[in-house]
Protein backbone atom coordinates (compact mmCIF):
# COMPACT_ATOMS: atom_id res chain seq x y z
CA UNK A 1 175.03 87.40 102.88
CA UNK A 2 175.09 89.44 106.37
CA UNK A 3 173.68 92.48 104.36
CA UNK A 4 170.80 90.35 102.67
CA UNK A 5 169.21 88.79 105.95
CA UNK A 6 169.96 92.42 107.81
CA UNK A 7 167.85 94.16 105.03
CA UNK A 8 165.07 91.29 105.39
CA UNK A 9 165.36 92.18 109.35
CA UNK A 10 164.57 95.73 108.13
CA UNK A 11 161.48 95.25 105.64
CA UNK A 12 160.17 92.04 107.22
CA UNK A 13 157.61 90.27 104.13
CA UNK A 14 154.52 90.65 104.95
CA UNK A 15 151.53 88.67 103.92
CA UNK A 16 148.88 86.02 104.51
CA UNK A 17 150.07 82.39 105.86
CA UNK A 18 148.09 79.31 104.13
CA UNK A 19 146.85 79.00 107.51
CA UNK A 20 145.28 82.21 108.08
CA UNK A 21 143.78 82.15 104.33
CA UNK A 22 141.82 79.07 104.80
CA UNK A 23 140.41 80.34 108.45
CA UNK A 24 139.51 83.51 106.21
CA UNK A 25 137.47 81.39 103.72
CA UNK A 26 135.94 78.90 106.17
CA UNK A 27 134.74 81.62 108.12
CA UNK A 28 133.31 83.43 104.60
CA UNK A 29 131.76 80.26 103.92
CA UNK A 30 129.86 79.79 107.02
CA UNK A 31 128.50 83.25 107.15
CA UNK A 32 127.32 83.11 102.95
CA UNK A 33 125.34 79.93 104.44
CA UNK A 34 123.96 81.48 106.92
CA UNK A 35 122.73 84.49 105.09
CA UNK A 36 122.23 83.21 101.44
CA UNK A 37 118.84 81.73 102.60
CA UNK A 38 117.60 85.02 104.41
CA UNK A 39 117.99 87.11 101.67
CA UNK A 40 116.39 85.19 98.97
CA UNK A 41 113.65 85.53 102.07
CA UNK A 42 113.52 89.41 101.87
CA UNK A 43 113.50 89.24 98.10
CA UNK A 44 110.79 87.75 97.50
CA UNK A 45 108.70 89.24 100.41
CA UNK A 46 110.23 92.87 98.37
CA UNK A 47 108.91 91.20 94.75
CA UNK A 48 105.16 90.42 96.10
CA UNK A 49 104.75 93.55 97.93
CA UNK A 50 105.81 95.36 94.46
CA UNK A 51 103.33 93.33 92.72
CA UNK A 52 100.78 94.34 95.54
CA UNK A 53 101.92 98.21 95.15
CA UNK A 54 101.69 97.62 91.46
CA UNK A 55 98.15 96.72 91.43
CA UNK A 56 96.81 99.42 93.79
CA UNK A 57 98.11 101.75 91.89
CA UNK A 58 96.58 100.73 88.74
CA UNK A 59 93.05 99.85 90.88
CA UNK A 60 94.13 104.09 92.25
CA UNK A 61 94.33 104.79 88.69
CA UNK A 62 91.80 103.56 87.29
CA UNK A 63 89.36 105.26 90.34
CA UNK A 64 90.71 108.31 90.04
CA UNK A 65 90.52 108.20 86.06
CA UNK A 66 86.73 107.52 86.61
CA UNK A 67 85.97 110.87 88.52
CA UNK A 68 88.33 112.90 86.34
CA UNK A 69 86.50 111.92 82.98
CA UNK A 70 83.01 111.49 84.39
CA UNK A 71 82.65 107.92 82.44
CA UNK A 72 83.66 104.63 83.68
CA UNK A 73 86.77 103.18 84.31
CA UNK A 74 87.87 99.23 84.18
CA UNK A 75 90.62 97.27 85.64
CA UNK A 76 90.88 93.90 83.60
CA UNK A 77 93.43 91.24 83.06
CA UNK A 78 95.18 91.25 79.46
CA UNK A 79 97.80 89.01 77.89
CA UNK A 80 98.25 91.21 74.90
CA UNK A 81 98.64 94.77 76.85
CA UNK A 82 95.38 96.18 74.71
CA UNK A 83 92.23 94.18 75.53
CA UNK A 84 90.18 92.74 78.26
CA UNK A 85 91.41 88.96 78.11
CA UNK A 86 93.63 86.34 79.68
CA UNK A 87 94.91 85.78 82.99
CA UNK A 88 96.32 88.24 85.94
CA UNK A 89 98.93 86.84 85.42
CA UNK A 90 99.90 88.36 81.76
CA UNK A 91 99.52 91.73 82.94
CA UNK A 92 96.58 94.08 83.64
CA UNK A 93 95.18 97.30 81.48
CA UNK A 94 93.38 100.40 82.62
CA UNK A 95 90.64 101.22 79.96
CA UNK A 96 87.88 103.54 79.69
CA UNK A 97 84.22 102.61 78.30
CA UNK A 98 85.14 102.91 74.62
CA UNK A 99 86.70 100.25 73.82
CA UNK A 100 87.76 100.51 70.53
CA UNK A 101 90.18 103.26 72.27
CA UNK A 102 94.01 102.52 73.30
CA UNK A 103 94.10 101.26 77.43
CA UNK A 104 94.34 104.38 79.23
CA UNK A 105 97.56 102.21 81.05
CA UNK A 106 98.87 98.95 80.86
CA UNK A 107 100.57 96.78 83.57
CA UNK A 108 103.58 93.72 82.15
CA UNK A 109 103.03 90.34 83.59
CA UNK A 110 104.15 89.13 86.71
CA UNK A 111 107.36 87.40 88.11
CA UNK A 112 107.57 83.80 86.95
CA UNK A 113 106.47 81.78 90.02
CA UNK A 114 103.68 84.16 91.01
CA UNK A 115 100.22 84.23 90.68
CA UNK A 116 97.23 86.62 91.15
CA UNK A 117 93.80 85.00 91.26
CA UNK A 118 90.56 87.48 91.32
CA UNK A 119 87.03 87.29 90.67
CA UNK A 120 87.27 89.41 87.83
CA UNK A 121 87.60 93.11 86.22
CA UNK A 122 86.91 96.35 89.28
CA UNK A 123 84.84 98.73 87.32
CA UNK A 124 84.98 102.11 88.64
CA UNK A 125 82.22 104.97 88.03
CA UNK A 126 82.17 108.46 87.61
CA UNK A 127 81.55 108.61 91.70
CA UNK A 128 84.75 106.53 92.73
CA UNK A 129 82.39 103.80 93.33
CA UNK A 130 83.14 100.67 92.17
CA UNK A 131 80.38 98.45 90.34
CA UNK A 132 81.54 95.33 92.58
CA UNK A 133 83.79 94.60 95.33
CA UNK A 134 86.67 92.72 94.78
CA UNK A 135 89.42 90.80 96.43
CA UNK A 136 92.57 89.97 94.66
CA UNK A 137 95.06 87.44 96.06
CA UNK A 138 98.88 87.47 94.95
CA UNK A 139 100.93 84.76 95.99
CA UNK A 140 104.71 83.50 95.70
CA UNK A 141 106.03 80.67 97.62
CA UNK A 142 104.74 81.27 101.36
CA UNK A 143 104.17 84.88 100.70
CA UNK A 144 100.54 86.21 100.38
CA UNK A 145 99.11 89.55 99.72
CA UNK A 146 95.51 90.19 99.23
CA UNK A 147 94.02 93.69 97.69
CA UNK A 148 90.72 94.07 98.61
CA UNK A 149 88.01 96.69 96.53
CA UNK A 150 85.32 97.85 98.95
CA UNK A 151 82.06 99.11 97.18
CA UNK A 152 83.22 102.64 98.02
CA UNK A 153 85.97 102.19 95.48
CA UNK A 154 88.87 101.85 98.66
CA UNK A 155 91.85 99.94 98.10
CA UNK A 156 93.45 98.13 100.88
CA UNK A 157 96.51 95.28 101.23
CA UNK A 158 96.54 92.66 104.24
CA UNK A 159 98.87 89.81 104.44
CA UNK A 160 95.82 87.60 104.85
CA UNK A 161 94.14 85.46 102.14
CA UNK A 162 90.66 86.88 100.74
């Protein structure tokens, strides 16, 4: 028995206490409920602004598109990824003035939970101009991103409504 508890005296156990596990998790616990609710925050501030990036860069497209082939070049909403029809919502398309021809490039529809309202398809020319100005307003929750069209075919994003 005397070797036994001198060996245990030699290699002590080591390990967590009940005690010190539970502080462990109640301290865990406190923190996930503290930052849980920030997070979903930043992702979905992250999922609007993609939305926003997603739709310059097809309005981008489509104006640059316009000068390149000399013809013009439409931005339209499309819930079947090949014609002009439907909401934002479904998706956008890219197409040129023939339009028996494929979209020069389509967009998939948004996040569930977000929406995109707009006056209607940016038409670019063969100048970069575009036909009529537009504003285009994406919003999820209390998030809110506006693209705006000037006449000059410019693209900008605010945080403000249209």
């Amino acid at each position: 028995m005397r070797d036994s508890a001198l060996a245990q005296l030699r290699h002590p156990q080591t390990g967590f206490t009940l005690v010190e596990l539970m502080v462990t998790i109640t301290v865990l616990a406190v923190l996930l409920g503290v930052g849980v609710p920030s997070f979903q925050a930043t992702i979905q501030g992250n999922r609007i602004t993609t939305a926003a990036n997603d739709l310059v860069a097809a309005l981008q497209y489509a104006r640059s598109e316009a000068v390149r082939r000399g013809v013009n070049v439409t931005v339209c909403s499309s819930n079947d990824q090949a014609t002009c029809s439907g909401a934002w919502t479904d998706g956008w398309v890219v197409r040129g003035p023939v339009v028996a021809d494929p979209p020069l490039r389509t967009w998939p529809a948004l996040r569930p939970g977000m929406t995109l309202a707009a006056g209607g398809a940016s038409e670019f020319t063969p100048l970069g101009n575009v036909t009529n100005a537009r504003c285009y307003q994406l919003d999820l929750g209390t998030f809110r991103r506006s693209v705006r069209v000037g006449p000059g075919g410019r693209v900008q994003t605010n945080t403000n409504a249209c």
